[in-house]
Protein backbone atom coordinates (compact mmCIF):
# COMPACT_ATOMS: atom_id res chain seq x y z
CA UNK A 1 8.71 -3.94 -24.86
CA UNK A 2 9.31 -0.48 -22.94
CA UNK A 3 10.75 -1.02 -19.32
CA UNK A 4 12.15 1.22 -15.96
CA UNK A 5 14.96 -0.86 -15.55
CA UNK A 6 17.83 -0.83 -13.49
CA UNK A 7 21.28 -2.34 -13.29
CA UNK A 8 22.71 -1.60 -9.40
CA UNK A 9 20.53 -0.33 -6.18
CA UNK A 10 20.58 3.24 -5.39
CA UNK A 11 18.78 6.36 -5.97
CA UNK A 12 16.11 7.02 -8.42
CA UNK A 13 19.10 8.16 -10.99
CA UNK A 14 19.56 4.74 -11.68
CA UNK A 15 16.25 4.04 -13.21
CA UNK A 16 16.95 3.79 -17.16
CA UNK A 17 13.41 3.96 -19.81
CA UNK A 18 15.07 0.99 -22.01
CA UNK A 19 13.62 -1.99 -24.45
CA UNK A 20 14.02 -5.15 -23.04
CA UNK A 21 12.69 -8.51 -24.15
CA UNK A 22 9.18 -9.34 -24.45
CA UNK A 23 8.03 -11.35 -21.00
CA UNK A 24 7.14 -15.66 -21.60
CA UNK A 25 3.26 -16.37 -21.29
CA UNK A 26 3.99 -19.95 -18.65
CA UNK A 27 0.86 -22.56 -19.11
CA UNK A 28 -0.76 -21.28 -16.03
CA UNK A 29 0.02 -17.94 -16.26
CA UNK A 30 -1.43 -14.41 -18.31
CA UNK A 31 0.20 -11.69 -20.03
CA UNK A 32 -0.73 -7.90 -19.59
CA UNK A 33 -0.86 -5.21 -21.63
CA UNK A 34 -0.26 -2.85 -18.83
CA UNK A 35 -2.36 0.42 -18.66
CA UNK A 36 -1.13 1.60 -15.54
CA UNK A 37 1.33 1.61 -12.68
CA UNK A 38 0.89 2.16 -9.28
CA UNK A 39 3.61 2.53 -7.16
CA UNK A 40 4.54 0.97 -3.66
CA UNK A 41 6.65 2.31 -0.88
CA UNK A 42 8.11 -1.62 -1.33
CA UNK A 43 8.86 -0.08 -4.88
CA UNK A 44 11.31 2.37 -4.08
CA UNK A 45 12.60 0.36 -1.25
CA UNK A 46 13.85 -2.40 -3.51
CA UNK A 47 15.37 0.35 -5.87
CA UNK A 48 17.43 1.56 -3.48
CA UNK A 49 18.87 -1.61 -1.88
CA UNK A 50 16.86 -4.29 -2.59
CA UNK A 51 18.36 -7.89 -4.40
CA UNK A 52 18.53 -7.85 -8.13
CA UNK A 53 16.43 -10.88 -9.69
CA UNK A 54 17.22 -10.21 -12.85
CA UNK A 55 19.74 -8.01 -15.18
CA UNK A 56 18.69 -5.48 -15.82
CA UNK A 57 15.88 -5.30 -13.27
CA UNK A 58 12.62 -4.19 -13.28
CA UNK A 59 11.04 -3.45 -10.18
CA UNK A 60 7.25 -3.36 -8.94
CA UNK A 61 4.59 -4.75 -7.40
CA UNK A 62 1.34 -4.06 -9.22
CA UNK A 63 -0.02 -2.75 -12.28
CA UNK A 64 -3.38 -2.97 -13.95
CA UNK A 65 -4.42 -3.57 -17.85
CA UNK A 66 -5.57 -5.59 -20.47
CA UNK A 67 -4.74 -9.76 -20.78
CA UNK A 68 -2.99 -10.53 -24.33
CA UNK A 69 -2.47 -14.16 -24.01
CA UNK A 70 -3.25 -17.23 -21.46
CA UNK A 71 -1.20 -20.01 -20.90
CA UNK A 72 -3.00 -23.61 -22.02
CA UNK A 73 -3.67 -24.17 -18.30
CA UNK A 74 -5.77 -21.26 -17.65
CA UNK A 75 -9.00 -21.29 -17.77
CA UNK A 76 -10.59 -18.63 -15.77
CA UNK A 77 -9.45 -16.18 -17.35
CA UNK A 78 -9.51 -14.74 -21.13
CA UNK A 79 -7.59 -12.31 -23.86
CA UNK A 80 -9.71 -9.12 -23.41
CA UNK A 81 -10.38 -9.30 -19.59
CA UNK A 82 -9.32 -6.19 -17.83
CA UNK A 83 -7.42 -6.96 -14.75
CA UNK A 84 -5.09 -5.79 -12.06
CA UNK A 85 -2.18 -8.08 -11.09
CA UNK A 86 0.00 -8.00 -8.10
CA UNK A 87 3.69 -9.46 -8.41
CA UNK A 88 6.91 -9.70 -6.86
CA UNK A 89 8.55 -7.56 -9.37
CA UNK A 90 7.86 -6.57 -12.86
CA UNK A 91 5.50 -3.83 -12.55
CA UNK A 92 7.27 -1.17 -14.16
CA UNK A 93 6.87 -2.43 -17.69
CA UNK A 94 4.37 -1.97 -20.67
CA UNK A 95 3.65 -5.47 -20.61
CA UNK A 96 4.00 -8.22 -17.36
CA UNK A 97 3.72 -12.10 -17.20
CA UNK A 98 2.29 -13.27 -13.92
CA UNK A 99 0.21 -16.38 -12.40
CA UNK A 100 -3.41 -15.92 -13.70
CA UNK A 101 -4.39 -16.79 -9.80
CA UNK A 102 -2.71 -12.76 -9.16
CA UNK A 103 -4.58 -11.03 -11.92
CA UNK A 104 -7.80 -9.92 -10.80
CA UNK A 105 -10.42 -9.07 -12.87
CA UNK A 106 -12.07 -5.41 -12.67
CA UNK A 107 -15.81 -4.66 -12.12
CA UNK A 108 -16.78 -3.53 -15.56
CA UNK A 109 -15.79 0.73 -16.26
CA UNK A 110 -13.33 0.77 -13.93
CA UNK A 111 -10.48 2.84 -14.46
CA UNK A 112 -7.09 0.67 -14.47
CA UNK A 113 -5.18 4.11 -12.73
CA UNK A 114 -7.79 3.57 -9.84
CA UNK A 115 -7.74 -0.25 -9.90
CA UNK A 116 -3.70 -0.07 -10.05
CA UNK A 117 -3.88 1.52 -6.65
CA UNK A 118 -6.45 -0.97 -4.37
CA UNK A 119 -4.68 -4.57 -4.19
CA UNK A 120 -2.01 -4.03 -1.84
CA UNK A 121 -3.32 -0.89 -0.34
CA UNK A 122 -6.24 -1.43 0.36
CA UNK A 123 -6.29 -5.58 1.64
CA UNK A 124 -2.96 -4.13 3.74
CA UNK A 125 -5.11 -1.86 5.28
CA UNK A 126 -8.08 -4.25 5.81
CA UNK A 127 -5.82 -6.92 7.75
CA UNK A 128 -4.18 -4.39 9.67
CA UNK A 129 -7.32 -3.17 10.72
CA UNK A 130 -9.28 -6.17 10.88
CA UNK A 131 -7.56 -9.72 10.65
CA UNK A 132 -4.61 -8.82 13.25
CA UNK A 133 -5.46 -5.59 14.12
CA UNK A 134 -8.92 -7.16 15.41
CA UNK A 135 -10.63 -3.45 15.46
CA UNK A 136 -14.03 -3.66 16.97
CA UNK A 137 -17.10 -0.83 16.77
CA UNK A 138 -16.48 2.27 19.41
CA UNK A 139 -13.26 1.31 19.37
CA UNK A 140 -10.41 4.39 18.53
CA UNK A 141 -7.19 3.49 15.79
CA UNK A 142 -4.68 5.84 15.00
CA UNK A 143 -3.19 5.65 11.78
CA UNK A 144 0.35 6.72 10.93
CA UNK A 145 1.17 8.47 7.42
CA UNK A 146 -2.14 9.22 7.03
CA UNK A 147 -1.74 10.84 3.42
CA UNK A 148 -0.24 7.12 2.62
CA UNK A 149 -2.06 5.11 0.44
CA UNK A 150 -2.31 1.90 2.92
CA UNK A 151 -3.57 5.59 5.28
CA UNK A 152 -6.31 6.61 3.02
CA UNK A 153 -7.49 3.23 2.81
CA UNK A 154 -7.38 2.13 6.44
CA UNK A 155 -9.37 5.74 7.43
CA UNK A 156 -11.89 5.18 5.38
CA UNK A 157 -12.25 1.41 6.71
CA UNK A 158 -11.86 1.62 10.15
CA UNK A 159 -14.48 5.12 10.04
CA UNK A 160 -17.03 2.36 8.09
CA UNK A 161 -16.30 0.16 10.53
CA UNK A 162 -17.29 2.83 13.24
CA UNK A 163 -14.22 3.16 14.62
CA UNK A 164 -13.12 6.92 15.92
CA UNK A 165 -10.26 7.76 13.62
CA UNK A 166 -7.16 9.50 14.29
CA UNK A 167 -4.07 9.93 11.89
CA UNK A 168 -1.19 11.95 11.88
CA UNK A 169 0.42 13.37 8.64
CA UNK A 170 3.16 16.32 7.62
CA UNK A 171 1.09 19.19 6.66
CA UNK A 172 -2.52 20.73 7.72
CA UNK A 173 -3.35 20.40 3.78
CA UNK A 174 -3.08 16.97 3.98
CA UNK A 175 -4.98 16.51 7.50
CA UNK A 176 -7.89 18.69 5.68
CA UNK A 177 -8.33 16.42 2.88
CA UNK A 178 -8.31 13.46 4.87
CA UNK A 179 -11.19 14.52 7.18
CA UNK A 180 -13.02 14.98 3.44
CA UNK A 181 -12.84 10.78 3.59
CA UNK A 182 -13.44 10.20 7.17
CA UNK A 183 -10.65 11.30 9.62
CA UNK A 184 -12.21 12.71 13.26
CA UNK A 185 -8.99 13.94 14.54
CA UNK A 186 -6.10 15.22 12.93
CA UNK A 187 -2.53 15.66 14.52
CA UNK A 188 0.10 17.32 12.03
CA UNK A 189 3.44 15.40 13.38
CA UNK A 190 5.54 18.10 11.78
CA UNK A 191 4.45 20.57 14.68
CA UNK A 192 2.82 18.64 17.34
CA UNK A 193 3.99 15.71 19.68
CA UNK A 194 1.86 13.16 18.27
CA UNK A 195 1.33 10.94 21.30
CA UNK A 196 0.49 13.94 23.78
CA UNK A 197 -1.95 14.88 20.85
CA UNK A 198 -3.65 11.72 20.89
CA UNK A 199 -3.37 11.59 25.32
CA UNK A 200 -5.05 14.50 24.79
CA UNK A 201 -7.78 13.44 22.08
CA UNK A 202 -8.49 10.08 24.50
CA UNK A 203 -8.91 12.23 27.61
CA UNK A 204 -6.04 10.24 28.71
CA UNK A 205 -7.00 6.78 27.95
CA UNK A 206 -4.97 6.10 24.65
CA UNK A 207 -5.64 4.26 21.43
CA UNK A 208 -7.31 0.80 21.44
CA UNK A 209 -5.40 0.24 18.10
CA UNK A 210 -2.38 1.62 15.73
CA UNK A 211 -1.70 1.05 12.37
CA UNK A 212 2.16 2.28 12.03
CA UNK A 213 3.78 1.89 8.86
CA UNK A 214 6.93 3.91 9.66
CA UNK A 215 8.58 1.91 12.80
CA UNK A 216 11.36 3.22 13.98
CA UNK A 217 11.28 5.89 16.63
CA UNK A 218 7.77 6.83 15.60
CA UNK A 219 6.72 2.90 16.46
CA UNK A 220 8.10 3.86 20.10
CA UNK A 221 5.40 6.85 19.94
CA UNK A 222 2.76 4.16 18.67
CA UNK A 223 3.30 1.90 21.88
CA UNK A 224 3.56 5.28 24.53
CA UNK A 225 -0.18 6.03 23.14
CA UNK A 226 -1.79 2.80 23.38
CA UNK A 227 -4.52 2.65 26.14
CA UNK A 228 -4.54 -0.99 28.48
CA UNK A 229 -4.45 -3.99 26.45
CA UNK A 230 -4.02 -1.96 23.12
CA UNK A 231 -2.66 -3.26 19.76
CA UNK A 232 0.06 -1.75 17.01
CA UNK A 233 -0.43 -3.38 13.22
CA UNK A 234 3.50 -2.67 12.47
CA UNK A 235 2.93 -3.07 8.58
CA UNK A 236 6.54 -0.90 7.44
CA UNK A 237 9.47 0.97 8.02
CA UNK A 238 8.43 3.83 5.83
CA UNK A 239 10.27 6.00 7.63
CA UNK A 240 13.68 4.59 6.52
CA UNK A 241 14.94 4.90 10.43
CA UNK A 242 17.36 1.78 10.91
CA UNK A 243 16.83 2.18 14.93
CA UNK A 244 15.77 -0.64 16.74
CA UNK A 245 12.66 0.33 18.89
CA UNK A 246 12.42 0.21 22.39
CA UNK A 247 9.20 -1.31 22.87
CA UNK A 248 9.54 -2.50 26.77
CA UNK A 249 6.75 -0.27 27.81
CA UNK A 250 4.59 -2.85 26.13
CA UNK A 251 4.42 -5.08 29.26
CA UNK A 252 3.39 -2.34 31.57
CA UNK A 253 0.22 -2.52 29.40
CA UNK A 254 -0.47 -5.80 28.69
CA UNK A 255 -0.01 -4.21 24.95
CA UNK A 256 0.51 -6.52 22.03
CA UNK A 257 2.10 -5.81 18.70
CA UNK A 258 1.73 -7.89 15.41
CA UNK A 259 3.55 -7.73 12.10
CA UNK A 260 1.86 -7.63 8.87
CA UNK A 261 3.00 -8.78 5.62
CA UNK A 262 0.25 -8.74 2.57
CA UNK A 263 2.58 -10.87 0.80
CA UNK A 264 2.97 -13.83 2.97
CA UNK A 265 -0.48 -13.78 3.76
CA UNK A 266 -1.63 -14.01 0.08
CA UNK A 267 1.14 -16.54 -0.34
CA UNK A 268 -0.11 -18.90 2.86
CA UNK A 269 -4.14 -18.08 2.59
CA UNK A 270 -5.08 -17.43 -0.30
CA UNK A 271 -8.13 -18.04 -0.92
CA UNK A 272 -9.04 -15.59 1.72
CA UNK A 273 -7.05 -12.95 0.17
CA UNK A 274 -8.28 -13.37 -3.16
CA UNK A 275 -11.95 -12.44 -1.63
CA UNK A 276 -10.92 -10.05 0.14
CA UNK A 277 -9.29 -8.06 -2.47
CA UNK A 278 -12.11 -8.94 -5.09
CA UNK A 279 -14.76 -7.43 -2.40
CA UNK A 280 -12.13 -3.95 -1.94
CA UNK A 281 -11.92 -3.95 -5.64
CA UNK A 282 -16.01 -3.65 -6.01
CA UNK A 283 -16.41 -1.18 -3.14
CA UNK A 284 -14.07 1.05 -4.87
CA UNK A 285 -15.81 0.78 -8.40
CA UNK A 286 -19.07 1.17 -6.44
CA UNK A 287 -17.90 4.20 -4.76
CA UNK A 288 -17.87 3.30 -1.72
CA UNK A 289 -14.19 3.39 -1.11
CA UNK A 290 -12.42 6.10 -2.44
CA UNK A 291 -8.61 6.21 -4.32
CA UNK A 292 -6.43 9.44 -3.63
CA UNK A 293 -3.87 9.78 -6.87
CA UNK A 294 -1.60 12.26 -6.57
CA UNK A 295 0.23 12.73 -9.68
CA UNK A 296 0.35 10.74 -13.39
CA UNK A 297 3.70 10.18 -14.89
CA UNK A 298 4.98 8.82 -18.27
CA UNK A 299 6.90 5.37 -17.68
CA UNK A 300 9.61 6.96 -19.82
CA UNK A 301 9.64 9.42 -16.25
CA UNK A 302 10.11 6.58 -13.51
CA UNK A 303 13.06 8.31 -12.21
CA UNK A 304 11.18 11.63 -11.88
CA UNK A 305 8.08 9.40 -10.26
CA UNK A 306 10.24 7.61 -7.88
CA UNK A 307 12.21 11.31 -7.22
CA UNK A 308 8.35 12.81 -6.59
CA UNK A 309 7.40 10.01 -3.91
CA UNK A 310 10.21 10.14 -1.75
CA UNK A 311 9.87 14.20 -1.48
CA UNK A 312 7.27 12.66 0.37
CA UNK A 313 4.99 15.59 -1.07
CA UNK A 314 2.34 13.32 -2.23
CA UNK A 315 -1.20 12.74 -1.26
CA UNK A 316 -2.38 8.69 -1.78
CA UNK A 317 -0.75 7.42 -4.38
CA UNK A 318 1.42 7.98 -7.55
CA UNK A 319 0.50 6.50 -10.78
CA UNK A 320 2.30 5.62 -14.14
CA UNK A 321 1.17 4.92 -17.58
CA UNK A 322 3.32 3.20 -20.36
């Protein structure tokens, strides 16, 4: 099979399109015929320092397609079914072997590019907003990266949820198309101090919740804007920035702050997970929950794909196809 492979960490140069062997079908596992790719920020975080698995590697998280063969353990699941799997690495591949408890099968007609993109978004934006983030109606959440893909999703769910929804992103283009899905308040961070802004937008009060997924300096800014007994969901360090935060003023609050992992969550519960991310998935394909992708590349392009993300030009999420 066709794979993005790489041999040592480091920038998207070091992506290679190459043929490597076909992946094992285990007894209680599937294998895909992928269809499409979407790609994580954990994607190009492992590329560029992350621990090789295997030599050459192939990196990703989640892709969506087709099932060629079940293991003689399975059976849940069938050749034929159209899925979308999440795994600890792999992704970037035309085909992928994983555990037939991560492949999740699509509502019928629905697009693997859009189904490619919902797993870890989405259910990341769902606990952050929900399960730790514990966002209640008439309540106000501000979420960083806005134009993110865990952004898109988590403005669109906390605004169902009746939440007041604030997010910050680069550009007023991006702000505008996010108030399309939901947004009531936009703050571009580029040209605006983003926790006067949202001072400003509470009348002085602050945010009841933040979903930041950049840390660093910016999670400093997340805890300055939280109103009395608010809450950060600190789900990344998207923005790269190795500085420990100084999050003292926390106390002076009675503030709290959780961390949220998808992975050790679907790991430790889940069964809960599993419905969770089968109820996203039918939402989307229903309509009700909408999937921002940016750009399509060729697998035989990872380099350019990965290159195209961290420009940090793009709007929800970039896709590829083998």
């Amino acid at each position: 099979m066709k794979a993005a492979v790489y041999y040592e960490t480091g920038d998207p140069s070091v992506l290679r399109y190459e043929e490597v062997p076909d992946p094992v079908c285990r007894p209680g596992g599937v294998i895909i015929e992928v269809k499409a790719i979407g790609i994580q920020g954990g994607d190009t975080l492992h590329r560029q320092g992350g621990e090789l698995a295997t030599v050459p590697h192939i990196v990703g998280y989640q892709a969506a397609g087709i099932i060629r063969e079940v293991g003689e353990r399975v059976t849940d699941r069938e050749p034929g079914q159209a899925v979308v799997a999440t795994m600890s690495y792999g992704s970037h591949a035309s085909m992928v072997s994983v555990p037939a408890s991560s492949a999740y099968p699509l509502p019928d007609g629905m697009d693997p590019k859009v189904a490619a993109c919902v797993p870890i978004e989405f259910a990341t934006a769902n606990d952050c907003l929900f399960e730790f983030g514990h966002l209640k109606r008439g309540e106000t959440v501000l979420i960083q990266a806005g134009a993110s893909g865990v952004g898109i999703a988590a403005i669109q769910l906390a605004k169902r949820a009746g939440a007041t929804v604030i997010a910050t992103a680069s550009s007023d283009e991006k702000l505008t198309r996010l108030k399309e899905i939901g947004l009531d308040h936009a703050i571009n961070y580029a040209r605006e101090n983003f926790v006067a802004r949202a001072m400003q937008i509470t009348d002085g009060r602050g945010v009841d919740l933040v979903v930041d997924s950049v840390g660093g300096k910016t999670l400093e800014g997340s805890v300055a804007m939280l109103a009395y007994r608010g809450r950060v969901s600190w789900v990344g360090r998207a923005g790269r920035d190795d500085t420990a935060p100084e999050i003292w003023p926390m106390m002076q609050k009675n503030a709290s702050i959780t961390g949220v992992f998808l992975g050790a969550e679907m790991q430790l519960n889940a069964e809960r997970c599993r419905a969770m991310i089968e109820r996203l998935l039918a939402d989307v394909a229903r309509g009700e929950l909408h999937v921002a992708i940016d750009r399509v590349f060729p697998l035989s392009e990872a380099a350019e794909a990965h290159r195209y993300i961290e420009s940090r030009q793009a709007f929800g999420r970039v896709v590829m196809v083998p």
